[in-house]
Structure formats: structure tokens, C-alpha cells
C-alpha atoms as a PDB file:
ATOM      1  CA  UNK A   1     -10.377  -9.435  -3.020  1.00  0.00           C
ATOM      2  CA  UNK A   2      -8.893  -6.607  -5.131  1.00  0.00           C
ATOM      3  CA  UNK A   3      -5.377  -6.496  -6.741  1.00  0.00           C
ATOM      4  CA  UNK A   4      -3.168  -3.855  -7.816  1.00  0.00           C
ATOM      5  CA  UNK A   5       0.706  -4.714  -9.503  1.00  0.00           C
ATOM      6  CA  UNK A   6       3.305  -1.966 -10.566  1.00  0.00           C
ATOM      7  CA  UNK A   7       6.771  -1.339 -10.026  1.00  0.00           C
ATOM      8  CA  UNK A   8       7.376   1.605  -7.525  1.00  0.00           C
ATOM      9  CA  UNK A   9       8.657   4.217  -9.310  1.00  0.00           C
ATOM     10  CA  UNK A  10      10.870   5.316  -6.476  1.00  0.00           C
ATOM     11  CA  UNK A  11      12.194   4.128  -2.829  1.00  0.00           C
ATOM     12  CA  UNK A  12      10.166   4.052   0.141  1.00  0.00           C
ATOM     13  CA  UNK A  13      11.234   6.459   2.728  1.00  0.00           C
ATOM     14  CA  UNK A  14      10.166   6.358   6.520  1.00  0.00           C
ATOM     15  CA  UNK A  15       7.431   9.692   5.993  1.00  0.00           C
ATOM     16  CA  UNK A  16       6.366   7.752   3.320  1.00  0.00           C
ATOM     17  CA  UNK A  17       5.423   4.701   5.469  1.00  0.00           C
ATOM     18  CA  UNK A  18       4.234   6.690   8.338  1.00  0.00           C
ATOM     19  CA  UNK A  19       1.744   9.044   5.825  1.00  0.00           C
ATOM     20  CA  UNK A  20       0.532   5.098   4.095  1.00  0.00           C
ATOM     21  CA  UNK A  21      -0.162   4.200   6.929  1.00  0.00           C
ATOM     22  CA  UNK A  22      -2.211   6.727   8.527  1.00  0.00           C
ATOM     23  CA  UNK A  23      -3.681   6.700   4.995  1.00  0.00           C
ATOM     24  CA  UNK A  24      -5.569   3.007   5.499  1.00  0.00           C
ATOM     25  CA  UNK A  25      -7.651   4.556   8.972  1.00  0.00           C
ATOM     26  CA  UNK A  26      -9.718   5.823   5.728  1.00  0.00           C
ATOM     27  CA  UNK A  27     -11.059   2.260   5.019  1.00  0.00           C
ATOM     28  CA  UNK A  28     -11.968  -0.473   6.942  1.00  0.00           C
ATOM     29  CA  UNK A  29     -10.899  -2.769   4.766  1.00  0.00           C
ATOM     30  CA  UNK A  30      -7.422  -4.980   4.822  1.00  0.00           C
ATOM     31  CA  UNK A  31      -4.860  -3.815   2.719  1.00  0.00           C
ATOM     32  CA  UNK A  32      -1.907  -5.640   2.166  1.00  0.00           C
ATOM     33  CA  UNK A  33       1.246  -5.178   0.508  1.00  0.00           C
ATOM     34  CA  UNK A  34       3.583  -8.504  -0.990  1.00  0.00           C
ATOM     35  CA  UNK A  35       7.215  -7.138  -1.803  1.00  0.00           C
ATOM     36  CA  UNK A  36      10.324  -9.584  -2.125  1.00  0.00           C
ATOM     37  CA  UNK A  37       7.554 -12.337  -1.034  1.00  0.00           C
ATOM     38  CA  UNK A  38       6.652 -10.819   2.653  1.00  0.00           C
ATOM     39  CA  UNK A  39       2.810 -10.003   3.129  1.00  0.00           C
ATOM     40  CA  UNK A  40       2.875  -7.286   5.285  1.00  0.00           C
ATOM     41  CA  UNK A  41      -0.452  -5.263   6.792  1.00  0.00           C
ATOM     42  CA  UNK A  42       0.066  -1.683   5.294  1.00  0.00           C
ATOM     43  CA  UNK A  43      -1.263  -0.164   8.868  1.00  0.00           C
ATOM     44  CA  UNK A  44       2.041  -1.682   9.977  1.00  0.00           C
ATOM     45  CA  UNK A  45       4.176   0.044   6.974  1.00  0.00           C
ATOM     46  CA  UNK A  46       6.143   2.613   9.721  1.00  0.00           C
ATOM     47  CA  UNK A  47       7.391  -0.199  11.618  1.00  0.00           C
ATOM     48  CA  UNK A  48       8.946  -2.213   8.459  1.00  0.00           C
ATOM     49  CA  UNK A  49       9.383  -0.167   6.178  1.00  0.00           C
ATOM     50  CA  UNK A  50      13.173  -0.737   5.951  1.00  0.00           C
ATOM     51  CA  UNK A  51      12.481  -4.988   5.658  1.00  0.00           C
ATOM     52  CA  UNK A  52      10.663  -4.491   2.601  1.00  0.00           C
ATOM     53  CA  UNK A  53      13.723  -2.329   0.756  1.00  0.00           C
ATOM     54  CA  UNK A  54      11.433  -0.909  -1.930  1.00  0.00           C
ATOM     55  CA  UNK A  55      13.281   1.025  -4.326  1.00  0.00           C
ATOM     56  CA  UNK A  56      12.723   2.528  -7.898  1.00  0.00           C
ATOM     57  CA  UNK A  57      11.627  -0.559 -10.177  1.00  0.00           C
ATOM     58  CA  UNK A  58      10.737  -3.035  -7.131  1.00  0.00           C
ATOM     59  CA  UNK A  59       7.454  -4.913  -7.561  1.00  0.00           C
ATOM     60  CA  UNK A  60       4.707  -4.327  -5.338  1.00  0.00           C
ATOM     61  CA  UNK A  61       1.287  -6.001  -5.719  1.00  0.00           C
ATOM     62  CA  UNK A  62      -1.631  -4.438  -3.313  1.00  0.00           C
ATOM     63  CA  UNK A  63      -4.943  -6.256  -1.933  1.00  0.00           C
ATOM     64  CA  UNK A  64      -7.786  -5.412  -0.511  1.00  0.00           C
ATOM     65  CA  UNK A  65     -10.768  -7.163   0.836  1.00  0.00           C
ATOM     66  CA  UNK A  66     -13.132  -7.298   3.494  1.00  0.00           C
ATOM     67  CA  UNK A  67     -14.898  -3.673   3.602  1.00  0.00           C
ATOM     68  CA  UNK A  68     -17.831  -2.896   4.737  1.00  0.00           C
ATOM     69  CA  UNK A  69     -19.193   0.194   3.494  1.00  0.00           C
ATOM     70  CA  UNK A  70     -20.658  -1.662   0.788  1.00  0.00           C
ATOM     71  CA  UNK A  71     -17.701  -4.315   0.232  1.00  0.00           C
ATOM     72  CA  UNK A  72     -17.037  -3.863  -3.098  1.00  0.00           C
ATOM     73  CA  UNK A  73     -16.598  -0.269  -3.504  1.00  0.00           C
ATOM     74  CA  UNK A  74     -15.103   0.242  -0.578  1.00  0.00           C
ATOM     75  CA  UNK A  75     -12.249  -2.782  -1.411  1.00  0.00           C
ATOM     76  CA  UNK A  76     -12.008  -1.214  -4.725  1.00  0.00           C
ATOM     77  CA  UNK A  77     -11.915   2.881  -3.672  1.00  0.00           C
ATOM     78  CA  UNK A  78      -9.625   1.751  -0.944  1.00  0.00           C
ATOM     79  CA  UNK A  79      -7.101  -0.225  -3.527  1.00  0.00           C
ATOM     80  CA  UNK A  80      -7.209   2.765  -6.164  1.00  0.00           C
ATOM     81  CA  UNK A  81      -6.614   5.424  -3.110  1.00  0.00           C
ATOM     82  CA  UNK A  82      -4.008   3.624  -1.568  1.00  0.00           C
ATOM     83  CA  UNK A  83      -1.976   2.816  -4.956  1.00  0.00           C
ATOM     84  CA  UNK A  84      -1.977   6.130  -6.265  1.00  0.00           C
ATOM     85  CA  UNK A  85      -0.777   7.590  -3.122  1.00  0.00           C
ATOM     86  CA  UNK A  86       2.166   5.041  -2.921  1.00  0.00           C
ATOM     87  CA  UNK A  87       3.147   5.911  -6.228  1.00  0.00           C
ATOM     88  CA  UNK A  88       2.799   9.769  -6.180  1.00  0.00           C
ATOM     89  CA  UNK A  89       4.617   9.728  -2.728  1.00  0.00           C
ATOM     90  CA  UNK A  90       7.638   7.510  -4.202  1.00  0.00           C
ATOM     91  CA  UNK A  91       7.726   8.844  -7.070  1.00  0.00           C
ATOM     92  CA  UNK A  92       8.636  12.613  -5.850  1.00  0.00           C
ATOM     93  CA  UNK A  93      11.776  10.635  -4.565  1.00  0.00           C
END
């Protein structure tokens, strides 16, 4: 398992959500967000989006485990890709 914290460095909007979400068909491995205590699957980000009320200077903390293509770089690639995403998409807000 891989881990990622930072504070978002703006909210998260509902195109936001929806493009995160189509963003983790890239990997096959589990990513998971923790905001405010709720784990939440980010495949499921455009459905609760609004639940997790992520604004400028919330935490966030990221996993990732269980690739396959090999495990360990994919877990990893998959972490860096999806956390740099969430924070250039947020942070244009």
C-alpha cells in the first residue's frame, strides 16, 4: 500500500469528481481517498463528492494498493497520477 497526504489547495467541484474518477479506469489498482474520516473508493468520487466537502486547506490522504501490472509500480504510478491531478484540478479553483 502507497500513501499520499496534502491539503487540497482548492474545493472539489462536481467536473472535478466526475474527470477523478474516470481518471482511476487508468489503473487497476484501488485508490482510496480518507477526508473528514470517510474512506471513500475514488471510482465513486461523482456520486459523493458533496459528503466529503473538500475545500482549500482540507486534508486528504490517498492509497493505493493491489495493482497488477507489476504491483508496485503500478500502486505507485497510479498514487503519483492520481494526486497530481487532484491538486492541479483544485487548484485552478
Amino acid at each position: 500500500m502507497y500513501l499520499a497526504e496534502f491539503v487540497a489547495p482548492g474545493p472539489l467541484t462536481d467536473d472535478i469528481a466526475d474527470e477523478l474518477s474516470w481518471k482511476t479506469a487508468e489503473f487497476t489498482s484501488r485508490i482510496v481517498l480518507i477526508v473528514h474520516g470517510r474512506r471513500v473508493g475514488a471510482q465513486c468520487l461523482s456520486l459523493c463528492w458533496k459528503e466529503l466537502k473538500i475545500r482549500r486547506g482540507t486534508a486528504v490522504a490517498v492509497t493505493t494498493d493491489r495493482g497488477f501490472h507489476p504491483p508496485d509500480l503500478e500502486d505507485r504510478r497510479a498514487l503519483k497520477e492520481f494526486t497530481e491531478l487532484f491538486q492541479t484540478l483544485t487548484a485552478r479553483r
